[in-house]
Protein backbone atom coordinates (compact mmCIF):
# COMPACT_ATOMS: atom_id res chain seq x y z
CA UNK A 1 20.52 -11.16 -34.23
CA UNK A 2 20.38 -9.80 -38.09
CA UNK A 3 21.86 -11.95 -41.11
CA UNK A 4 25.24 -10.12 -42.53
CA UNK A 5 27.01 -9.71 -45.37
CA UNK A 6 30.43 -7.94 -44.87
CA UNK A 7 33.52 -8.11 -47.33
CA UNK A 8 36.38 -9.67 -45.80
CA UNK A 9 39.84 -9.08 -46.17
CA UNK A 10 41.79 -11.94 -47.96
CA UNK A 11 45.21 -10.19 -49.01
CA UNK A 12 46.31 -14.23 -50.80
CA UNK A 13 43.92 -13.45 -53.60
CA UNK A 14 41.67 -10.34 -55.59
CA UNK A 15 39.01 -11.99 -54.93
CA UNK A 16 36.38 -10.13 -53.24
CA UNK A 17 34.91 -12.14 -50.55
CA UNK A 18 32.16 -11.99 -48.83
CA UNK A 19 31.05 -13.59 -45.29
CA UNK A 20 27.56 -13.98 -44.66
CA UNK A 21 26.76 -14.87 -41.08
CA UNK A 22 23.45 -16.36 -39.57
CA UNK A 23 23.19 -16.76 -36.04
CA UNK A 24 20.65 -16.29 -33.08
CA UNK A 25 16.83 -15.90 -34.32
CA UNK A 26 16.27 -14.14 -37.89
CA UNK A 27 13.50 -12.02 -38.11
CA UNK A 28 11.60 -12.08 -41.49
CA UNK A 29 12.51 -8.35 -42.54
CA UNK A 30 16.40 -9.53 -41.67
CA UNK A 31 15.93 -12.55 -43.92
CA UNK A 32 14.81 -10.00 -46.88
CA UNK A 33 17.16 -7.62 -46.33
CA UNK A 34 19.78 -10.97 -46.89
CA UNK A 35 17.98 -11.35 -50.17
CA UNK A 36 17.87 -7.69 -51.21
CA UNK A 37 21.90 -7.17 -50.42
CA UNK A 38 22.55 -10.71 -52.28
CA UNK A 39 20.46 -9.19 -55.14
CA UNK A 40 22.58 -6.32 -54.75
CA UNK A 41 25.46 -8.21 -54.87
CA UNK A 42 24.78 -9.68 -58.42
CA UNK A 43 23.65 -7.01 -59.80
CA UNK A 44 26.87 -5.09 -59.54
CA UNK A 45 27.94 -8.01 -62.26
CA UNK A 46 31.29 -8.72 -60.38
CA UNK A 47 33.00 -12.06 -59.68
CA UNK A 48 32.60 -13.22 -55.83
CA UNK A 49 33.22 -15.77 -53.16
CA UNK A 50 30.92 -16.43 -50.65
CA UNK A 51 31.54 -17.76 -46.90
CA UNK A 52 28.28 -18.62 -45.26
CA UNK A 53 28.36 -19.78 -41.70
CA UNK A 54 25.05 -20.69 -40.22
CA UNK A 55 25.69 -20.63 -36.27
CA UNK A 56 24.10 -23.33 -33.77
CA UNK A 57 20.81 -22.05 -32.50
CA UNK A 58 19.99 -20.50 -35.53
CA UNK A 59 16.06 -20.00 -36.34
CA UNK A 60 15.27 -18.80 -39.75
CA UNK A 61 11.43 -17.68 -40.72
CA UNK A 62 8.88 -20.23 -40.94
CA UNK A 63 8.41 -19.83 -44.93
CA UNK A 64 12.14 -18.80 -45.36
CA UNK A 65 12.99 -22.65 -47.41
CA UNK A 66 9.84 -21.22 -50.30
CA UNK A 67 10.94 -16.85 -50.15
CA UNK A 68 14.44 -18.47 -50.62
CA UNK A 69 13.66 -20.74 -54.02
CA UNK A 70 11.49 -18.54 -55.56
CA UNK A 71 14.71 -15.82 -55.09
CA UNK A 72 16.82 -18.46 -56.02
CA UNK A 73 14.96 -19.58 -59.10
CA UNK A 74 15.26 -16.06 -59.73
CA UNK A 75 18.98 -14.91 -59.64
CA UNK A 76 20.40 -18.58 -60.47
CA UNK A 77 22.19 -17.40 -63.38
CA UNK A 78 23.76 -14.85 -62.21
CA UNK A 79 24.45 -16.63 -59.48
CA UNK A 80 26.73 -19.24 -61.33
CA UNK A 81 28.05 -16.62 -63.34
CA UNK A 82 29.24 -14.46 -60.27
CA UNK A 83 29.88 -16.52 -57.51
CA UNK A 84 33.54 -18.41 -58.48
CA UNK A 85 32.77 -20.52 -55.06
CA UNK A 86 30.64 -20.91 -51.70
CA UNK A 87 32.19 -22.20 -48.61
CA UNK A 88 30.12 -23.09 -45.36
CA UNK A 89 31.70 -23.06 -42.24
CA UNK A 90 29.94 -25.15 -39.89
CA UNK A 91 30.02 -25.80 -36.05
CA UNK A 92 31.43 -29.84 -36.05
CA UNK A 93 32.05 -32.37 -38.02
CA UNK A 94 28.62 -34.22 -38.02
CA UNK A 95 26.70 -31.01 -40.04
CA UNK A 96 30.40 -31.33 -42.07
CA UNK A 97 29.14 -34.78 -43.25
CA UNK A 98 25.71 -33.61 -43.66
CA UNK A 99 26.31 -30.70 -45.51
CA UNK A 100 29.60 -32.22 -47.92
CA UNK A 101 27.30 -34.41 -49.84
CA UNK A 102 27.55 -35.43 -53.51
CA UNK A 103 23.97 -33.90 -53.68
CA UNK A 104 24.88 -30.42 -52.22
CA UNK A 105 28.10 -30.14 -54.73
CA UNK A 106 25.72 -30.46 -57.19
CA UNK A 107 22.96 -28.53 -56.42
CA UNK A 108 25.27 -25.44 -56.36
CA UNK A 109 27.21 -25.78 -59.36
CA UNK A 110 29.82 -24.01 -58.21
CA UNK A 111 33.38 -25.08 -55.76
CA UNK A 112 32.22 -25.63 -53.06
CA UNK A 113 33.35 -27.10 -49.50
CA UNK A 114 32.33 -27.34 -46.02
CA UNK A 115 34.87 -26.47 -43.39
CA UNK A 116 34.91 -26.08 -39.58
CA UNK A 117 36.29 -22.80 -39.39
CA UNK A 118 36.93 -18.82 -41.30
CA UNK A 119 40.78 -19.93 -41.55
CA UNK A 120 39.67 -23.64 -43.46
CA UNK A 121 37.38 -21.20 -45.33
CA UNK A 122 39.73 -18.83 -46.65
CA UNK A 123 42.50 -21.14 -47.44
CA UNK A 124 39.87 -23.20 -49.43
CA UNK A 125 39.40 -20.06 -51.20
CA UNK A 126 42.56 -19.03 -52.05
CA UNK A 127 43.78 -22.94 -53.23
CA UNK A 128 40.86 -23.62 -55.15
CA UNK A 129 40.00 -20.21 -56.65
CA UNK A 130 42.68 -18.53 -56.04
CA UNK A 131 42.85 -15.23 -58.54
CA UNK A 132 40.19 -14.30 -60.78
């Protein structure tokens, strides 16, 4: 199954919001097509939230970790100056522990939270953003 990106309605905020969904096995032209609509997305130079939720049984390209920091490396900037917060939704509380880490709030340098489901992900969005 493909990686996508689809706006989501939140009517609590102005927001736009974005959900990006991986699940089932991710081709390498799916995984650059992620890249090219994320480079897409900051390029239209508006503010953003982003919802990723990485399913169980998900199998991402064998290089995806290096095509993914070089893009990153990349579009950081913009990144931080786009994206007002990142939420993960995650499958249980174990990859909630994993994933909530000092280290990970830090890497991303934006809010961001870890949450078990789109409803946790949305509220989290609209308390802690809220309008922009």
């Amino acid at each position: 199954m493909p990686i996508f990106l689809n706006a989501i309605q939140n009517p609590n905020s102005s927001l736009p919001v974005f959900l990006l969904d991986f699940s089932g096995e991710i081709s390498q032209d799916a995984f650059d097509d992620w890249l090219i609509a994320m480079s897409d997305l900051l390029a239209s130079e508006q503010s953003f939230a982003l919802i990723y939720h990485s399913r169980t049984g998900l199998t991402l390209p064998d290089n995806y970790r290096q095509i993914e920091a070089v893009w990153y490396k990349t579009h950081k900037e913009s990144f931080f100056k786009y994206c007002k917060g990142l939420v993960r939704i995650v499958d249980d509380e174990t990859q909630r522990q994993a994933l909530d880490s000092p280290a990970f709030h830090k890497a991303w340098r934006v809010p961001y939270a870890v949450v078990l489901s789109l409803t946790e992900a949305k509220a989290w969005i609209n308390t802690k953003i809220g309008v922009v």
